[in-house]
PDB file of N, CA and C in Angstrom:
ATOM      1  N   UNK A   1     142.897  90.245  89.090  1.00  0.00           N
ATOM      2  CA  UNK A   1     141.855  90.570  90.046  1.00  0.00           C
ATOM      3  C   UNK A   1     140.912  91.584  89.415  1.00  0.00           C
ATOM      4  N   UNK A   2     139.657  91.392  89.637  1.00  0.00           N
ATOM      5  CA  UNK A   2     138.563  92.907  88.984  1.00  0.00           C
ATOM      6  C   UNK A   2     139.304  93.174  89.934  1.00  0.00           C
ATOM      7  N   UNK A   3     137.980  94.949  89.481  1.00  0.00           N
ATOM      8  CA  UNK A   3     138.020  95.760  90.489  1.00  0.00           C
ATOM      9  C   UNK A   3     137.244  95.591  91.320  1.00  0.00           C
ATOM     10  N   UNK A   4     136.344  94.684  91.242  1.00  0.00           N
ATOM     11  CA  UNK A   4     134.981  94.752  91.873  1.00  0.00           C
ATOM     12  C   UNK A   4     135.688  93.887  92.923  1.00  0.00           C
ATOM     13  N   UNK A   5     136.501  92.871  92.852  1.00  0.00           N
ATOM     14  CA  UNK A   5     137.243  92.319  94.441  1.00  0.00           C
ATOM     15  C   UNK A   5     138.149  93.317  95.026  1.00  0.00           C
ATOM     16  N   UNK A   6     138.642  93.743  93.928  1.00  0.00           N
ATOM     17  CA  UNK A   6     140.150  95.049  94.555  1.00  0.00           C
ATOM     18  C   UNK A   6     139.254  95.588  95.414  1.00  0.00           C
ATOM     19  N   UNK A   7     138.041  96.676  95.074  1.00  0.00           N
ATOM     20  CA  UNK A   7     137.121  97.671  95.614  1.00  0.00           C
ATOM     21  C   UNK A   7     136.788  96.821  97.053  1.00  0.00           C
ATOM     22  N   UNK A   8     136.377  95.453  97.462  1.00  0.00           N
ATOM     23  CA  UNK A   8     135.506  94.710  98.503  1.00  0.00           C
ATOM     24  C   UNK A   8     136.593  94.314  98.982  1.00  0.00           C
ATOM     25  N   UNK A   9     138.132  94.291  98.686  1.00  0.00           N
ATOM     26  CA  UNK A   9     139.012  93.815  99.963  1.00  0.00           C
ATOM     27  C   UNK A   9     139.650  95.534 100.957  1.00  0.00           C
ATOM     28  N   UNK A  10     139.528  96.122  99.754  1.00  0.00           N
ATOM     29  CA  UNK A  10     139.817  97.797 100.232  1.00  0.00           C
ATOM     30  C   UNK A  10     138.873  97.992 101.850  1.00  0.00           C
ATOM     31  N   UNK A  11     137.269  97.365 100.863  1.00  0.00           N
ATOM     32  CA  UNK A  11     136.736  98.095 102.106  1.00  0.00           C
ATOM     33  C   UNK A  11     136.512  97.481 103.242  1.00  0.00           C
ATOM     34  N   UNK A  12     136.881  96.011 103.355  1.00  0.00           N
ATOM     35  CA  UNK A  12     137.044  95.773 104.769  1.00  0.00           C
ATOM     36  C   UNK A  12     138.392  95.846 104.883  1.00  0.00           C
ATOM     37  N   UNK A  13     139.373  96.402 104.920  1.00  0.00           N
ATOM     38  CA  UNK A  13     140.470  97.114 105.220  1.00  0.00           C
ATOM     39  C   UNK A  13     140.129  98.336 106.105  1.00  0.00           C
ATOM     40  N   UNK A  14     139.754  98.967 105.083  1.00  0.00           N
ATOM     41  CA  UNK A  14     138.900 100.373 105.877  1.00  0.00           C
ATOM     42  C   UNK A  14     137.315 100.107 106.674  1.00  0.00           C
ATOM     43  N   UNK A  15     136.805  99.103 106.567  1.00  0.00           N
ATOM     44  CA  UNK A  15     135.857  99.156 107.393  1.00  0.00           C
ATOM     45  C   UNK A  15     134.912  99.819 107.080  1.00  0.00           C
ATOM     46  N   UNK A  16     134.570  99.396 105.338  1.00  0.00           N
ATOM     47  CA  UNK A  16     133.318 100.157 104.758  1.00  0.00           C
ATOM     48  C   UNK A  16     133.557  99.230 103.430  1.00  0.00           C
ATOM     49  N   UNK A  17     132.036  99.400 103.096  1.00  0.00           N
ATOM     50  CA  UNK A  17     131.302  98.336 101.698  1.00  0.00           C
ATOM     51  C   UNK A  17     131.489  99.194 101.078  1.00  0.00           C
ATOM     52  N   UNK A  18     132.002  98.981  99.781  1.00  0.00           N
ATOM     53  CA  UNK A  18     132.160  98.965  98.371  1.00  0.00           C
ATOM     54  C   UNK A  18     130.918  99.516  97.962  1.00  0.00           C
ATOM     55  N   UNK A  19     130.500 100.701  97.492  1.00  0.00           N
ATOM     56  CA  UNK A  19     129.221 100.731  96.687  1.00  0.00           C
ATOM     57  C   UNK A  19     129.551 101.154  95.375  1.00  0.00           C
ATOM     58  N   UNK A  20     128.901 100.270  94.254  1.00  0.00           N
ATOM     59  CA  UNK A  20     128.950  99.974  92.895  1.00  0.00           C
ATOM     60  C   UNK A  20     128.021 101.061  91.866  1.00  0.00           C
ATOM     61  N   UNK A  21     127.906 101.330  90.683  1.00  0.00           N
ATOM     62  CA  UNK A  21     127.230 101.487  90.619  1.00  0.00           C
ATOM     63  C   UNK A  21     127.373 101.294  88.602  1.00  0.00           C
ATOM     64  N   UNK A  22     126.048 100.991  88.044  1.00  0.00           N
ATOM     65  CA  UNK A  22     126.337 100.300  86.573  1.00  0.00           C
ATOM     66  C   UNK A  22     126.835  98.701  87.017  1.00  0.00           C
ATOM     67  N   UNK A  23     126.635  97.949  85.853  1.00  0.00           N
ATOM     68  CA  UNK A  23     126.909  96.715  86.033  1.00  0.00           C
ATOM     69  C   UNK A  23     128.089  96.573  85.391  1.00  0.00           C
ATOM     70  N   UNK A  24     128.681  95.180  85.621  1.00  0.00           N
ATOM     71  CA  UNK A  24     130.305  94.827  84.668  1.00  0.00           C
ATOM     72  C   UNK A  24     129.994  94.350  83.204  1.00  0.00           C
ATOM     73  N   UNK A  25     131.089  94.522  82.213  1.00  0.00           N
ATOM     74  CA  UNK A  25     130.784  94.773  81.072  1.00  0.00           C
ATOM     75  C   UNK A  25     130.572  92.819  80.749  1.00  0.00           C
ATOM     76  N   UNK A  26     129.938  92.315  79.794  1.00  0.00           N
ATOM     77  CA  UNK A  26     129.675  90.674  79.825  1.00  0.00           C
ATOM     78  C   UNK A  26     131.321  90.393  79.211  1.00  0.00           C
ATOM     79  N   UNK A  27     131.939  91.211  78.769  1.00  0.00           N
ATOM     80  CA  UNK A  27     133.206  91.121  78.072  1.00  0.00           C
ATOM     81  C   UNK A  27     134.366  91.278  79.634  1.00  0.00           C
ATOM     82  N   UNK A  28     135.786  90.923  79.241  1.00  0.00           N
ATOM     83  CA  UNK A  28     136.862  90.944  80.159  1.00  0.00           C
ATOM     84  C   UNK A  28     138.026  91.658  79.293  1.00  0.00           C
ATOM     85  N   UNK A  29     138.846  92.874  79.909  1.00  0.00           N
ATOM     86  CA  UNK A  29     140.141  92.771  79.620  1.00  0.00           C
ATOM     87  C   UNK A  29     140.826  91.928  80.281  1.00  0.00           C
ATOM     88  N   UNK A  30     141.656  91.313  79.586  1.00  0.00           N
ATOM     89  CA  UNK A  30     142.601  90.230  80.280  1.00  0.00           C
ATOM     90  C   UNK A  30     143.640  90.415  79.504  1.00  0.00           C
ATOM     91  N   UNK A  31     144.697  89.988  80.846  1.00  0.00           N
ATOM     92  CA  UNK A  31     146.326  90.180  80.519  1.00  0.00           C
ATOM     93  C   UNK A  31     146.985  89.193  80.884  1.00  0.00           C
ATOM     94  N   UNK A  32     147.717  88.371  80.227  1.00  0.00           N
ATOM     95  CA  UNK A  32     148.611  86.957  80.311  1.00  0.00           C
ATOM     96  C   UNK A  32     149.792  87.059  80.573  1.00  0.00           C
ATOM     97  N   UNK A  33     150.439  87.052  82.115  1.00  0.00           N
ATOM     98  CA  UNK A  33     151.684  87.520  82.460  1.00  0.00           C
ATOM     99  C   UNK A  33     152.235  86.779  82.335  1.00  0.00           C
ATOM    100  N   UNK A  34     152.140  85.543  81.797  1.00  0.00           N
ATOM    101  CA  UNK A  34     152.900  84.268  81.390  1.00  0.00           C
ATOM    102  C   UNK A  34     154.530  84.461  81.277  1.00  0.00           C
ATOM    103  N   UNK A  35     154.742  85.498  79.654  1.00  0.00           N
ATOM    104  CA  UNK A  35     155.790  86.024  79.537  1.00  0.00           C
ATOM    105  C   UNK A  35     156.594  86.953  80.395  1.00  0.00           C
ATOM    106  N   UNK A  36     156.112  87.481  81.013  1.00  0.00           N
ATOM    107  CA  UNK A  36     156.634  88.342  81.668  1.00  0.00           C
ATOM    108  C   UNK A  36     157.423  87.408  83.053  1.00  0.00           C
ATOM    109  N   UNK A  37     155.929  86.862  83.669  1.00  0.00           N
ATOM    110  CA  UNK A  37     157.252  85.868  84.427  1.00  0.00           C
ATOM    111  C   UNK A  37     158.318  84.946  83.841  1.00  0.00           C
ATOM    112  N   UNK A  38     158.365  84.701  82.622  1.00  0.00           N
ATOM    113  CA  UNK A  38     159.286  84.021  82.431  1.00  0.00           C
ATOM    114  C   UNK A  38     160.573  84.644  82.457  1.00  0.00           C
ATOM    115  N   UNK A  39     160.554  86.003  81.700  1.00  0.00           N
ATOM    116  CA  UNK A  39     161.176  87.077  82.086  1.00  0.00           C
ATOM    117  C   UNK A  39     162.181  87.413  83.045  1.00  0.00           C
ATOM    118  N   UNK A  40     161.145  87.994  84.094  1.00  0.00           N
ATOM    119  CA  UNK A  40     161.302  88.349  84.883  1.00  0.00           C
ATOM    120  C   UNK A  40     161.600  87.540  86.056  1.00  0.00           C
ATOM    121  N   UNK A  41     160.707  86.830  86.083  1.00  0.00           N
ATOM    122  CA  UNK A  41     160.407  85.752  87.239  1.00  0.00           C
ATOM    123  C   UNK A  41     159.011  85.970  88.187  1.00  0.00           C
ATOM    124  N   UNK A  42     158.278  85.584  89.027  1.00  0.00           N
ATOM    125  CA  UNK A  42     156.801  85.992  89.604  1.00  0.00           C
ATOM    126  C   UNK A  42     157.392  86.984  90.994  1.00  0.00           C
ATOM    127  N   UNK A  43     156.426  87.754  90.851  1.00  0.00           N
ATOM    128  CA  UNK A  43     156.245  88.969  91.902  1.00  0.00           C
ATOM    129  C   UNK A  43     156.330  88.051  93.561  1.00  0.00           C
ATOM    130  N   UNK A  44     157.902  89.134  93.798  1.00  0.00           N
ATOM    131  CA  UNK A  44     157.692  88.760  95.354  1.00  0.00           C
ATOM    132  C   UNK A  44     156.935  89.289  95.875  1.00  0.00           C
ATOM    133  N   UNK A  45     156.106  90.202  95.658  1.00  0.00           N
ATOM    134  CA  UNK A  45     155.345  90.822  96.613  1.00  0.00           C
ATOM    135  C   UNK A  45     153.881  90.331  96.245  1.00  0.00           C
ATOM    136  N   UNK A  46     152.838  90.105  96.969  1.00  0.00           N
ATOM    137  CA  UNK A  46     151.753  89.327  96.805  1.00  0.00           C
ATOM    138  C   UNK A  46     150.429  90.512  96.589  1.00  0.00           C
ATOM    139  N   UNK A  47     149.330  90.107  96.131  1.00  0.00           N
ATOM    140  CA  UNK A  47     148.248  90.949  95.864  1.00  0.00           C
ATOM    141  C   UNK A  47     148.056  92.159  96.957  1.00  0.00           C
ATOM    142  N   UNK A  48     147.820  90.886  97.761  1.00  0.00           N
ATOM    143  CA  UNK A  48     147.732  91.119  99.122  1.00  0.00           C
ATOM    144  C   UNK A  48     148.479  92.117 100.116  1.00  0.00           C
ATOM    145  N   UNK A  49     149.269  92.010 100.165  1.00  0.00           N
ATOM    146  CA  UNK A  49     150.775  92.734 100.650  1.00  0.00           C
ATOM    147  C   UNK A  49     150.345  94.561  99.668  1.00  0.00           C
ATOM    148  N   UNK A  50     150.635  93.794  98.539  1.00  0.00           N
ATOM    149  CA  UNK A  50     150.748  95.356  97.611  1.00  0.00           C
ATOM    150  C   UNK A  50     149.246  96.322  98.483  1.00  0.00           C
ATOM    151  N   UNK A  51     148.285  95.674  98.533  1.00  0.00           N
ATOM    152  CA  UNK A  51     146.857  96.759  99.545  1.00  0.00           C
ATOM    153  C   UNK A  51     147.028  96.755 100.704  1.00  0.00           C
ATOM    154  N   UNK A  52     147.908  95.948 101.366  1.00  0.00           N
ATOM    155  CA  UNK A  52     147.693  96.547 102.926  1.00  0.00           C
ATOM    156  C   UNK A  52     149.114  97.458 102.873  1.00  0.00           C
ATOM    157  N   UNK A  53     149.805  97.441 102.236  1.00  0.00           N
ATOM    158  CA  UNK A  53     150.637  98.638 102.009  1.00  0.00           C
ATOM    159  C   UNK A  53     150.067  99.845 101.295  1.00  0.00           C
ATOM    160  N   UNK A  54     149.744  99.926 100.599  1.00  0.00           N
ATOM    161  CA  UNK A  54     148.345 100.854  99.481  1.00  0.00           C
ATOM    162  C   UNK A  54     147.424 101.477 100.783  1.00  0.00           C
ATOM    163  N   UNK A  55     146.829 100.528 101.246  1.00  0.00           N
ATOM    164  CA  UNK A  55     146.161 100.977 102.345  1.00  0.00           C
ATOM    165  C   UNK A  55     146.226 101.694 103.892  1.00  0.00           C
ATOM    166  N   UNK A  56     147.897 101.296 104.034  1.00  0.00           N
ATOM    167  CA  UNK A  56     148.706 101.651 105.188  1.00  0.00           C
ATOM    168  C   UNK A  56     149.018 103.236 104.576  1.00  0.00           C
ATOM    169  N   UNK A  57     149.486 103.209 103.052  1.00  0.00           N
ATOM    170  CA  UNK A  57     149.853 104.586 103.149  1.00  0.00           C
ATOM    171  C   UNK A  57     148.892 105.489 102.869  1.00  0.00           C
ATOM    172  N   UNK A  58     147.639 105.059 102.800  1.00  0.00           N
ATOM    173  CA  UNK A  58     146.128 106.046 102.283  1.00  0.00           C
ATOM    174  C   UNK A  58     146.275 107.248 103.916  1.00  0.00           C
ATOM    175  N   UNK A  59     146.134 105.579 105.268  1.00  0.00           N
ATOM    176  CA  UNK A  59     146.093 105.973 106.598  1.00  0.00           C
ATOM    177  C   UNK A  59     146.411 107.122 107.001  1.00  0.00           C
ATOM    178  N   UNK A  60     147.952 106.629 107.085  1.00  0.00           N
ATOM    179  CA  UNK A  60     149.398 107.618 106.907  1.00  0.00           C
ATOM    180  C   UNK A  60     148.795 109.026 106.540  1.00  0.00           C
ATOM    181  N   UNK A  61     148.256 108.881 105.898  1.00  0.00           N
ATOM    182  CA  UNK A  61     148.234 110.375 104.738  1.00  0.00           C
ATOM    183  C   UNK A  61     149.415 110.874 104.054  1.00  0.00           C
ATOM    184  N   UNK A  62     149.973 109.532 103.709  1.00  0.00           N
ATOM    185  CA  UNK A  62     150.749 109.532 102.870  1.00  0.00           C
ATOM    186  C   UNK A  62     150.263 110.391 100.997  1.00  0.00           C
ATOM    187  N   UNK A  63     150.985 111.025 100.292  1.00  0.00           N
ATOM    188  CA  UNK A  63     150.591 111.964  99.248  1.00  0.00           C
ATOM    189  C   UNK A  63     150.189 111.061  98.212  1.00  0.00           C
ATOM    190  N   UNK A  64     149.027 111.880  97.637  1.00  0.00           N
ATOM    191  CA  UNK A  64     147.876 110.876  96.396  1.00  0.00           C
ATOM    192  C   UNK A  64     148.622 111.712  95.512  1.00  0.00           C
ATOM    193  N   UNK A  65     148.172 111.284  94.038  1.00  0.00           N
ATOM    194  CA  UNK A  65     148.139 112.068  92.546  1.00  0.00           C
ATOM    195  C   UNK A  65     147.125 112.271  91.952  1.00  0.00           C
ATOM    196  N   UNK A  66     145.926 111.738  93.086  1.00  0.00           N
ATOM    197  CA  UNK A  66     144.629 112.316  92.626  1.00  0.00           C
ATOM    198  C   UNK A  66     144.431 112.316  90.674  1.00  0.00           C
ATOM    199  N   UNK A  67     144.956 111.467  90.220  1.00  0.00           N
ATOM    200  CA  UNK A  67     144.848 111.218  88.639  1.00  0.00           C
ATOM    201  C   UNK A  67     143.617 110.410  88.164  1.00  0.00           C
ATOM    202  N   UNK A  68     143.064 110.631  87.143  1.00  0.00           N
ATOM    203  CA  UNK A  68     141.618 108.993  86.697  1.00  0.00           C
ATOM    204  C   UNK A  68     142.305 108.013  86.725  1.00  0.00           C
ATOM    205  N   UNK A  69     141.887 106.956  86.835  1.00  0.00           N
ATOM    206  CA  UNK A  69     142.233 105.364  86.935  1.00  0.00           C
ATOM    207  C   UNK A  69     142.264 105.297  85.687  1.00  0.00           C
ATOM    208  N   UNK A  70     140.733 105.442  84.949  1.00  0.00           N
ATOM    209  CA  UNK A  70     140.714 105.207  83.729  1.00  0.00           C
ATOM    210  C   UNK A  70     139.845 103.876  83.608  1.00  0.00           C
ATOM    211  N   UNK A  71     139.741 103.044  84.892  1.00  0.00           N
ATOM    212  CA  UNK A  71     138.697 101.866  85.179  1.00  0.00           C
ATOM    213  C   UNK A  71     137.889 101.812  84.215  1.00  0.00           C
ATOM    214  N   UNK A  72     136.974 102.621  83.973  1.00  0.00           N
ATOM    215  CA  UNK A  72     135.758 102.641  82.808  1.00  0.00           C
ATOM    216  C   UNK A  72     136.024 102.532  81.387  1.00  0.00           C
ATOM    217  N   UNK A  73     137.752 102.575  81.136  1.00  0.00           N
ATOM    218  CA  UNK A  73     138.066 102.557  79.690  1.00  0.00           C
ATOM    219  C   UNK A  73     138.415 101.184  78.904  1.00  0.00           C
ATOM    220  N   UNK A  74     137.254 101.456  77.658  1.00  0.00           N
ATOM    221  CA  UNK A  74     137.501  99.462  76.969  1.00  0.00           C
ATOM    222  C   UNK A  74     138.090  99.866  75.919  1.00  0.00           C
ATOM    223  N   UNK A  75     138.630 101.051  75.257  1.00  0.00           N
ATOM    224  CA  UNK A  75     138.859 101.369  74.066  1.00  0.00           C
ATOM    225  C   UNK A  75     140.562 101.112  74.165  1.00  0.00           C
ATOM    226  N   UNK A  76     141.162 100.962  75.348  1.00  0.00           N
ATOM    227  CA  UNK A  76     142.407 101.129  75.238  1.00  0.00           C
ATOM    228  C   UNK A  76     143.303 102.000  75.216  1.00  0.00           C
ATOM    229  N   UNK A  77     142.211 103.340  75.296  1.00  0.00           N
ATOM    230  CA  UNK A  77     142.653 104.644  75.206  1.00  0.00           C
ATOM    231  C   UNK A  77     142.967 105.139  76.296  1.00  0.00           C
ATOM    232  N   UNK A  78     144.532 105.415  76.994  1.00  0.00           N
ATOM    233  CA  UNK A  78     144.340 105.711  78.511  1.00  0.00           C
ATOM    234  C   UNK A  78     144.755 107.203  78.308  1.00  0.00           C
TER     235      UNK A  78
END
């Protein structure tokens, strides 16, 4: 998923638009969980599920770590 859908399902969750700002890079990081499910096996828990829980505990006022995402980083450098 970007972020740019993560950010626009957040905010009709909360009941506010996404505002952007800079454009997306013409390039993609991409990650091939192929292996991993084979692994592992595929996530019971769904995209979906994982933000309205994410989002249930923002509500809550459940405790942040207030840390950078790091979103803006292409170097790999987190």
């Amino acid at each position: 998923m970007s972020v740019r859908e993560v950010a626009r399902q957040f905010g009709e969750r909360f009941g506010n638009e996404p505002v952007f700002s800079g454009e997306e890079a013409p390039t993609a990081l991409l990650s091939n969980a192929a292996r991993a499910h084979r692994l592992l096996g595929y996530p019971r828990v769904s995209a979906a599920q994982m933000m309205d829980w994410v989002a249930d505990w923002i509500v809550q006022g459940g405790p942040l770590l207030n840390k950078p995402t790091h979103f803006q980083t292409r170097d790999g450098q987190f």
